[in-house]
C-alpha atoms as a PDB file:
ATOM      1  CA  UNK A   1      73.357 215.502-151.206  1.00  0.00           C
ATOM      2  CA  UNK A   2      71.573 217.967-153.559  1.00  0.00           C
ATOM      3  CA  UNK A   3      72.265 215.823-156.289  1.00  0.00           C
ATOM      4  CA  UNK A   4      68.959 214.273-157.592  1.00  0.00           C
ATOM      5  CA  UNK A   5      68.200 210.522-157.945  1.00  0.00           C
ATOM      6  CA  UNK A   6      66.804 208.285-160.392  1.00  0.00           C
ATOM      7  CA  UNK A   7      62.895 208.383-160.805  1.00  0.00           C
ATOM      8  CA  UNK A   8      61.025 206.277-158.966  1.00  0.00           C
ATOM      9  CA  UNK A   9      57.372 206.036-160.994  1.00  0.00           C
ATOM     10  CA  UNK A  10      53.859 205.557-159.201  1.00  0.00           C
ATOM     11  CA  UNK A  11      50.906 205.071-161.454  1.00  0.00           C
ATOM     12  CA  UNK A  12      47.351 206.017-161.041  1.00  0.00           C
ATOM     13  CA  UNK A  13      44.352 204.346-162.398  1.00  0.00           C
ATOM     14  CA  UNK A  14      41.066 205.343-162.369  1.00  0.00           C
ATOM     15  CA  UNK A  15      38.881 202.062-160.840  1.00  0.00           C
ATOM     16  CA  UNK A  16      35.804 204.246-160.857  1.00  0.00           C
ATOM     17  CA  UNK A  17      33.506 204.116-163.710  1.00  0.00           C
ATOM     18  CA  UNK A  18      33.191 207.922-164.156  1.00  0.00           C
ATOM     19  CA  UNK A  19      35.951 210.208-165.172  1.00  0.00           C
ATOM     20  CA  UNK A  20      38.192 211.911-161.893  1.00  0.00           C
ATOM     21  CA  UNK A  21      39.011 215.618-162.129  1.00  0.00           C
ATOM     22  CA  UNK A  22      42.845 215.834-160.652  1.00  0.00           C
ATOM     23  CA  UNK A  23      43.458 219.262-158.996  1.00  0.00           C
ATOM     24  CA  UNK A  24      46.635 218.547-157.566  1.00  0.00           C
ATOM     25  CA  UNK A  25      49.536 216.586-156.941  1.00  0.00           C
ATOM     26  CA  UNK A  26      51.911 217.841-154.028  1.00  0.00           C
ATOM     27  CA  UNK A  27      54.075 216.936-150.885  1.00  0.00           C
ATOM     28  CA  UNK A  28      54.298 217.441-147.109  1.00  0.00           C
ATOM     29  CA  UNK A  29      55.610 215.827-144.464  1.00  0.00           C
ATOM     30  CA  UNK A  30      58.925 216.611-142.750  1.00  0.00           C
ATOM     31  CA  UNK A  31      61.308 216.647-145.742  1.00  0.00           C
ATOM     32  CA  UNK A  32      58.570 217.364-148.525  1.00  0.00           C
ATOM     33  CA  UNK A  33      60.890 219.878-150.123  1.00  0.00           C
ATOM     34  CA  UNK A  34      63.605 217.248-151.028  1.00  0.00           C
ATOM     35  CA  UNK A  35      60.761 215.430-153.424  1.00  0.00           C
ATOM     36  CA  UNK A  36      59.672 216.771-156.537  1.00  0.00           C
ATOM     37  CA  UNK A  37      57.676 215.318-159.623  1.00  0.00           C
ATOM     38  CA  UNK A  38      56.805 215.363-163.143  1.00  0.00           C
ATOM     39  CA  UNK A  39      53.766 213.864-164.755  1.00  0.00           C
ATOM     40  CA  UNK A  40      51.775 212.765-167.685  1.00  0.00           C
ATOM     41  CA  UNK A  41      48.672 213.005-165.442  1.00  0.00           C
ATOM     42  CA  UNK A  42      46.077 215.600-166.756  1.00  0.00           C
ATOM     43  CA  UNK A  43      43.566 217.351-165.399  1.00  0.00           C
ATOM     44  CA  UNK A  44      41.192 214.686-165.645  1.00  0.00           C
ATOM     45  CA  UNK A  45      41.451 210.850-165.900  1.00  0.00           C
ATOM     46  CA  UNK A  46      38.945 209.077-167.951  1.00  0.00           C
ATOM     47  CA  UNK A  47      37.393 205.549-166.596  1.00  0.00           C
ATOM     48  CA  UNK A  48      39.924 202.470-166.327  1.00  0.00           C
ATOM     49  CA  UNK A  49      42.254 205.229-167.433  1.00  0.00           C
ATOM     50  CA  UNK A  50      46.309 205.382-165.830  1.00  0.00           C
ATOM     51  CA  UNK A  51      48.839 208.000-165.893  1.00  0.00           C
ATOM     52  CA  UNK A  52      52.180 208.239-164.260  1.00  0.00           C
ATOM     53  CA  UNK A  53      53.929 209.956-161.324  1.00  0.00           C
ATOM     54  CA  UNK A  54      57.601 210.535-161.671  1.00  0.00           C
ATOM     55  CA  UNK A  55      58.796 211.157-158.382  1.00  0.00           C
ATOM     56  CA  UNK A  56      62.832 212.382-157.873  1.00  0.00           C
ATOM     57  CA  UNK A  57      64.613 213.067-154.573  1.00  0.00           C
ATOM     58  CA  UNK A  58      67.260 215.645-153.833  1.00  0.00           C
ATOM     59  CA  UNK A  59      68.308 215.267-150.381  1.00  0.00           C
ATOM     60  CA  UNK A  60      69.118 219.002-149.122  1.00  0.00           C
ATOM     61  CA  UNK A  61      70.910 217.145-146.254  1.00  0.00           C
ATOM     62  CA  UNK A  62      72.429 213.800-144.766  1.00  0.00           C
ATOM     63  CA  UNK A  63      70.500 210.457-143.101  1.00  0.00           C
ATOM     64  CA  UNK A  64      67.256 209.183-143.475  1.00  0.00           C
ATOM     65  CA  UNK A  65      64.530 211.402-144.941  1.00  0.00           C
ATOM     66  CA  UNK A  66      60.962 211.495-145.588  1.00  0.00           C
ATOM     67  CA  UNK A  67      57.178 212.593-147.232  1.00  0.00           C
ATOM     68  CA  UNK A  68      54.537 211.945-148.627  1.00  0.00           C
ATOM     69  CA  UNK A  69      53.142 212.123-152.055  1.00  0.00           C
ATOM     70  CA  UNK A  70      49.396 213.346-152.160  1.00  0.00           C
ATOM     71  CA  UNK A  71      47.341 213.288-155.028  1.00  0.00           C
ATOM     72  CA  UNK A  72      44.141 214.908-154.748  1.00  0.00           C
ATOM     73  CA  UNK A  73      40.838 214.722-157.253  1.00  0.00           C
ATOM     74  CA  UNK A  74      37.542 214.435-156.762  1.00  0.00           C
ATOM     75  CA  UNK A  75      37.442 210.493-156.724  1.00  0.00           C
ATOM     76  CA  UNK A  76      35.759 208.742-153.712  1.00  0.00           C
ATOM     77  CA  UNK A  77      37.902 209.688-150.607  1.00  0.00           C
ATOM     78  CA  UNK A  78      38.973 212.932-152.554  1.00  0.00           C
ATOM     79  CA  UNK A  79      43.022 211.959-151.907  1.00  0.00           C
ATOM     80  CA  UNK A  80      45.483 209.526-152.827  1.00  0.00           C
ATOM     81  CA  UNK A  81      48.866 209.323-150.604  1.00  0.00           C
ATOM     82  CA  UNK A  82      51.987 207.632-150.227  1.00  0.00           C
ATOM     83  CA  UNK A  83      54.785 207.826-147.882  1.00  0.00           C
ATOM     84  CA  UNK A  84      57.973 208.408-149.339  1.00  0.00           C
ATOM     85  CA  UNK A  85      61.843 207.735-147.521  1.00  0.00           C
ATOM     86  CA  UNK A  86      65.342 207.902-149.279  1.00  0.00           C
ATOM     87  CA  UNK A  87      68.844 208.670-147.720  1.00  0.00           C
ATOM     88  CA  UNK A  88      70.962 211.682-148.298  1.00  0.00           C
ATOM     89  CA  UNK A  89      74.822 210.789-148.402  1.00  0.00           C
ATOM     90  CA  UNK A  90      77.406 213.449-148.262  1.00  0.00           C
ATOM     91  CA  UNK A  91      79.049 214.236-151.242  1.00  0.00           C
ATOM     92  CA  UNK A  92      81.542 216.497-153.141  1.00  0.00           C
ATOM     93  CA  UNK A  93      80.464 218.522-155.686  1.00  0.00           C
ATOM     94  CA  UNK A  94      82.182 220.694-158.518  1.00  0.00           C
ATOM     95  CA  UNK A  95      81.693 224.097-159.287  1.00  0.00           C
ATOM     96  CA  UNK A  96      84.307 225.755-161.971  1.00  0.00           C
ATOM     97  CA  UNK A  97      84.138 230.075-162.756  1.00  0.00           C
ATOM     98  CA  UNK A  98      84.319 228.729-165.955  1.00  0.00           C
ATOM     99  CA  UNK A  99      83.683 226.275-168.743  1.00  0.00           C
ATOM    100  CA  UNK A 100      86.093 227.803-171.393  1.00  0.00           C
ATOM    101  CA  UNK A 101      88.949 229.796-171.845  1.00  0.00           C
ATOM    102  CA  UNK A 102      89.823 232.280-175.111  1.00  0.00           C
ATOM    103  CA  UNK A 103      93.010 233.976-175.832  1.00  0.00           C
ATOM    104  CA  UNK A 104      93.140 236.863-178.360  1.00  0.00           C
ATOM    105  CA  UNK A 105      95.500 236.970-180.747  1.00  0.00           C
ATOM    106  CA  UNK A 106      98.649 236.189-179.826  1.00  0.00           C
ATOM    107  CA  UNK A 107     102.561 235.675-181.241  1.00  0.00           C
ATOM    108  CA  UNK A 108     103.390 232.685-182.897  1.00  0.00           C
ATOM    109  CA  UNK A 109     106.333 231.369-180.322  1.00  0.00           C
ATOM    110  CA  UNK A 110     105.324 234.206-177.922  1.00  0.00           C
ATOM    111  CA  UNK A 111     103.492 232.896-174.642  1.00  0.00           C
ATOM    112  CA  UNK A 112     100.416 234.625-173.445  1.00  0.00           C
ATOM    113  CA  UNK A 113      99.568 236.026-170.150  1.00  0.00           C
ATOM    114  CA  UNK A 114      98.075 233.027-167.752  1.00  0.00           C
ATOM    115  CA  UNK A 115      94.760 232.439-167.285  1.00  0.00           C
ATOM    116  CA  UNK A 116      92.993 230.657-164.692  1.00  0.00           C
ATOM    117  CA  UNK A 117      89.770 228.611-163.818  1.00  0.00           C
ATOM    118  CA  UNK A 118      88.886 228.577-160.300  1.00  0.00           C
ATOM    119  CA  UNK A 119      87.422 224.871-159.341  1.00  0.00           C
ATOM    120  CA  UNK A 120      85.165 224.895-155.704  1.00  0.00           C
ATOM    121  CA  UNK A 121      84.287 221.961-153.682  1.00  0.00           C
ATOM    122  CA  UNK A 122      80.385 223.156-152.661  1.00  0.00           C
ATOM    123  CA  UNK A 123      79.551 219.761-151.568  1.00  0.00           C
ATOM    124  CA  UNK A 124      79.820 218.026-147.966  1.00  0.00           C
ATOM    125  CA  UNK A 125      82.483 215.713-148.471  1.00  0.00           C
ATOM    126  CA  UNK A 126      86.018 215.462-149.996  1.00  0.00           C
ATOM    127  CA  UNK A 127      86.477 215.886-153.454  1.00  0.00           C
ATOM    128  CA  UNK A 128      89.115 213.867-154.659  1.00  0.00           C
ATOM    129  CA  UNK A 129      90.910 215.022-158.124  1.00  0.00           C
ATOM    130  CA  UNK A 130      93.144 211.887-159.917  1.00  0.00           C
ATOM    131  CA  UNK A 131      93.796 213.889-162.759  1.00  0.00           C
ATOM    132  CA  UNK A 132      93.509 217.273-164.826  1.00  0.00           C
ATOM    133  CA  UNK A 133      94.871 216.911-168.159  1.00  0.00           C
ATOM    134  CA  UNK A 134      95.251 218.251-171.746  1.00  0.00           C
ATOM    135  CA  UNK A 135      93.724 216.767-174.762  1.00  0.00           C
ATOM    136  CA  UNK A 136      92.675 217.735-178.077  1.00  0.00           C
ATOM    137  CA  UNK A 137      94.413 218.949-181.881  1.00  0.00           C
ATOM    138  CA  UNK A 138      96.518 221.665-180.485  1.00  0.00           C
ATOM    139  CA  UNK A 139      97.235 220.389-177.048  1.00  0.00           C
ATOM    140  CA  UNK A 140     100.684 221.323-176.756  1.00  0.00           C
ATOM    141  CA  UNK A 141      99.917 224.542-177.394  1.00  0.00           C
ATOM    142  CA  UNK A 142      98.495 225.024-173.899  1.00  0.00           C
ATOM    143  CA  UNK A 143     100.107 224.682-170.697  1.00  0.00           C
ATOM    144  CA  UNK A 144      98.405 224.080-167.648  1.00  0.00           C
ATOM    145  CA  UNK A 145      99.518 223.941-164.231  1.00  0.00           C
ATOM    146  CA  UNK A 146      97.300 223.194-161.240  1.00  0.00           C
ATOM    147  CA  UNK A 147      97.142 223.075-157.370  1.00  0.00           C
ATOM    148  CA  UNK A 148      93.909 220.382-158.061  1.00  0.00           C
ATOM    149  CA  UNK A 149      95.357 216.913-158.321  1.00  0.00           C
ATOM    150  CA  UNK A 150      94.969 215.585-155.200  1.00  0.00           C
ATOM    151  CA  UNK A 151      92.223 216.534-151.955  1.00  0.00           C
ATOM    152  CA  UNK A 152      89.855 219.481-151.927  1.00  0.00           C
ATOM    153  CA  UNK A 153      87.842 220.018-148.947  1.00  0.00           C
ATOM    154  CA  UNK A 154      84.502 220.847-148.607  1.00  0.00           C
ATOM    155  CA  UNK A 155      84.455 224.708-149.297  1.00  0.00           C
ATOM    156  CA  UNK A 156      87.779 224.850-150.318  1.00  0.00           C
ATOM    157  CA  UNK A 157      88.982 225.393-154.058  1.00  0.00           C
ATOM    158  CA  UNK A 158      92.163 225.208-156.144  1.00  0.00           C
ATOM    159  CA  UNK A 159      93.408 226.961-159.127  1.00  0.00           C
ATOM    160  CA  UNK A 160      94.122 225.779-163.053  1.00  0.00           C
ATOM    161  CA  UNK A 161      96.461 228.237-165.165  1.00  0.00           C
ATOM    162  CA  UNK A 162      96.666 228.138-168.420  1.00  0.00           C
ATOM    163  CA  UNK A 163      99.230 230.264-170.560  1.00  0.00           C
ATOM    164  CA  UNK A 164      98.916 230.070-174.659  1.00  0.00           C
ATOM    165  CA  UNK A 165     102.068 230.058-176.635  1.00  0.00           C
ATOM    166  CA  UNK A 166     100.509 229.415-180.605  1.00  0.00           C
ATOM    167  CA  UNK A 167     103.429 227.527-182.388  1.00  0.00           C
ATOM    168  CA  UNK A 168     101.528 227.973-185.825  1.00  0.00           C
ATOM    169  CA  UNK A 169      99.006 230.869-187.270  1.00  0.00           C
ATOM    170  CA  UNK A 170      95.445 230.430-187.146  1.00  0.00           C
ATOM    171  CA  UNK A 171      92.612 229.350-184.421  1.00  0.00           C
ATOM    172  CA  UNK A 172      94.239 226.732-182.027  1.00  0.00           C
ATOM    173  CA  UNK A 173      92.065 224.838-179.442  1.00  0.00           C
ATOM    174  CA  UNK A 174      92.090 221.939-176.877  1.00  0.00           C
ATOM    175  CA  UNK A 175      90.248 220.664-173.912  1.00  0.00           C
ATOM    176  CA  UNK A 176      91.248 220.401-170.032  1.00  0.00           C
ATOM    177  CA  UNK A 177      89.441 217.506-168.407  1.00  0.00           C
ATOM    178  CA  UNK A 178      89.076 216.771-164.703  1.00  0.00           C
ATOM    179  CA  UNK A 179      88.478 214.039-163.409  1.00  0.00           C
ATOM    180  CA  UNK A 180      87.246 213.301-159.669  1.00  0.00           C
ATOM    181  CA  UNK A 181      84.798 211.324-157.197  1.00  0.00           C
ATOM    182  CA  UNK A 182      82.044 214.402-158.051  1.00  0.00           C
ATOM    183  CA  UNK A 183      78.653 212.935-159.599  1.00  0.00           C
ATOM    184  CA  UNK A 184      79.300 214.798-162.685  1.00  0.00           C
ATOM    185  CA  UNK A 185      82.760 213.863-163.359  1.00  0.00           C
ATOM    186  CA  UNK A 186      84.631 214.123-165.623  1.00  0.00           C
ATOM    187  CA  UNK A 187      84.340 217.861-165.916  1.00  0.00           C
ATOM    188  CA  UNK A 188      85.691 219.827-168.770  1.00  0.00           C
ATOM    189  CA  UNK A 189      87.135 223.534-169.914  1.00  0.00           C
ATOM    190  CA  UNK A 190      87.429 224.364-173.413  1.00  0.00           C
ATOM    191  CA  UNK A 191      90.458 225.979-174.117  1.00  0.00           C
ATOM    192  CA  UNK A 192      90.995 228.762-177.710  1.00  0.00           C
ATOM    193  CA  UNK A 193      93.612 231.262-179.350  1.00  0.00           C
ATOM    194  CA  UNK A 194      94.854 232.519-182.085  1.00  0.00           C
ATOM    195  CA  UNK A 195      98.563 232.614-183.419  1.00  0.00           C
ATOM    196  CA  UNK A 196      99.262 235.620-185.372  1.00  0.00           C
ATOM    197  CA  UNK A 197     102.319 236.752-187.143  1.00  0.00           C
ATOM    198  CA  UNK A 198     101.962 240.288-186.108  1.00  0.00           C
ATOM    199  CA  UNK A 199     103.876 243.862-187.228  1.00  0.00           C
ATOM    200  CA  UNK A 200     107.376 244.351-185.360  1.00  0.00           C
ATOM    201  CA  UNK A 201     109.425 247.645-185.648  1.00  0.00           C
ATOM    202  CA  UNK A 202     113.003 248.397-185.668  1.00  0.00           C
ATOM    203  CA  UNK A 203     115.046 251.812-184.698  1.00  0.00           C
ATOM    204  CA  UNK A 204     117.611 252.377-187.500  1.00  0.00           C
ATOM    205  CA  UNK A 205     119.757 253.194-184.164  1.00  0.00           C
ATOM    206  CA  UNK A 206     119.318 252.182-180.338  1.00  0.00           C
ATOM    207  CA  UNK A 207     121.030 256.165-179.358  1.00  0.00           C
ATOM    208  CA  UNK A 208     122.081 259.727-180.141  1.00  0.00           C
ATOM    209  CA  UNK A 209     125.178 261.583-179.189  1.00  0.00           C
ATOM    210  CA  UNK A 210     124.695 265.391-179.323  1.00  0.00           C
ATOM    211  CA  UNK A 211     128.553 267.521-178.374  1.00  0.00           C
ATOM    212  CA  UNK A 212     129.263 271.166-178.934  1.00  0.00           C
ATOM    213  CA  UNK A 213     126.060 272.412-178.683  1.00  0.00           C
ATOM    214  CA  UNK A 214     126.261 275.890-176.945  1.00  0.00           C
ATOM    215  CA  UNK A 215     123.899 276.349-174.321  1.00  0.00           C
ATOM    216  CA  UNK A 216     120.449 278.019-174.811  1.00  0.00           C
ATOM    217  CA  UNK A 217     120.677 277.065-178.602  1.00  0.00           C
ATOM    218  CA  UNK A 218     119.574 274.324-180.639  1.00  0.00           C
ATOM    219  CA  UNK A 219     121.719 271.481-182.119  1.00  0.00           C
ATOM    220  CA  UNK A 220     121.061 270.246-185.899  1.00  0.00           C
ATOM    221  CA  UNK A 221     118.905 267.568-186.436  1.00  0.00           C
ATOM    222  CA  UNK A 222     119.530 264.081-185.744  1.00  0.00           C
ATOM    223  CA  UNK A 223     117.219 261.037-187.517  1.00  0.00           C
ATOM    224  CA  UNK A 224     116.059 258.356-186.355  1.00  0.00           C
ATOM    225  CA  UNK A 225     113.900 256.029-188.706  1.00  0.00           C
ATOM    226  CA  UNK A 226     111.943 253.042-187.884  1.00  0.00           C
ATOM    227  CA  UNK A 227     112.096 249.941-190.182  1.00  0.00           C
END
C-alpha cells in the first residue's frame, strides 16, 4: 500500500474526421483518489491522431479497489471512460531521520560521541531487516551498532549508532546499507569525519604546596607553566 505501481497505458485516437478539443482527463468512482495519470495528450487531437494515458495506482489501503478513468472533449458523446480495479497489499515501508551522518573534526585514535539514525516502519505490515552493514574506503573507521536486524512492526522503529574514531588525518567516509523486505530496499546512510591532529597542553606540575604562610597575608608566588 501507498507504494505506486507500474503504468498501465490507454491510448486515444481520434476516429472522427475533425480535430477533438480535450478539456479534461479525471477520475471518480469509489477509490478515484488511489489513480493518478500523466499524459502526452494535448489540448486538442488532430484527425486519425493518438496520444497516450499513463495511468498509476497507489492503493491508500488493502483488497480490491476501483474507478474509472474519464476523458472528456468535445467528440461525439462528449466522454470517454474506463473502469479501472487493482489490489492494495499490505506492506512495510522505511522511513530513516536521516540519509547521512557528519562528524566534525575529531582526534586521530580518539572516538567521537555516538550518533544515531532513527529507522520507522510506516507501512502495514512487518518489516523484516537481514542486514545493516558497513561498506566503503574508511569503513573501519565507523562503528555501528543497531537494535534493526531482525522484525520491526508496523509503527514501530529501531535505532543505528554510529561513533567515529579517525585512525588517520583528513576527510574519512563510508556507507551504512540496510537491507529489508521494504519496496525501496536496500536503503542507505552516508556516513563523514574528519581526523585531526589537534593542540594538547601540559602543566609543568599536576600541584602546589604552600606552608608557613601567616594568616591574613600573602605567600610568594608559585608558577605554573603550560607546555
Amino acid at each position: 500500500m501507498n507504494v505506486a505501481s507500474a503504468a498501465q497505458d490507454f491510448t486515444l485516437t481520434n476516429q472522427t474526421a475533425l480535430a477533438v478539443n480535450i478539456s479534461g482527463i479525471s477520475f471518480s468512482g469509489t477509490n478515484g483518489n488511489d489513480f493518478a495519470d500523466t499524459t502526452n495528450c494535448g489540448a486538442t487531437l488532430a484527425s486519425a491522431a493518438s496520444c497516450t494515458i499513463h495511468v498509476k495506482f497507489t492503493p491508500d489501503a488493502a483488497g480490491s479497489l476501483s474507478g474509472t478513468l474519464t476523458v472528456t472533449d468535445d467528440a461525439p458523446g462528449g466522454t470517454q471512460t474506463s473502469s479501472l480495479t487493482g489490489t492494495g497489499v499490505s506492506a512495510p515501508m522505511v522511513s530513516l531521520s536521516g540519509t547521512s551522518v557528519a562528524f566534525s573534526n575529531t582526534s586521530v585514535g580518539v572516538a567521537s560521541a555516538a550518533r544515531s539514525v532513527t529507522l520507522n516502519n510506516t507501512g502495514t505490515a512487518t518489516l523484516n531487516v537481514s542486514a545493516v552493514s558497513v561498506s566503503g574506503t574508511d569503513a573501519g573507521d565507523f562503528n555501528m551498532t543497531n537494535t534493526c536486524v531482525g522484525a520491526v512492526l508496523p509503527t514501530a522503529n529501531c535505532q543505528i549508532a554510529i561513533v567515529f574514531t579517525p585512525g588517520a588525518n583528513g576527510a574519512r567516509s563510508a556507507l551504512i546499507t540496510l537491507t529489508n523486505n521494504a519496496a525501496n530496499s536496500p536503503q542507505t546512510i552516508a556516513l563523514s569525519g574528519n581526523g585531526a591532529t589537534l593542540a594538547t597542553a601540559d602543566l609543568s606540575a599536576s600541584s602546589l604546596t604552600f606552608s608557613g604562610t601567616v594568616v591574613g597575608s600573602t605567600s610568594a608566588a608559585q608558577s605554573v607553566s603550560i607546555d
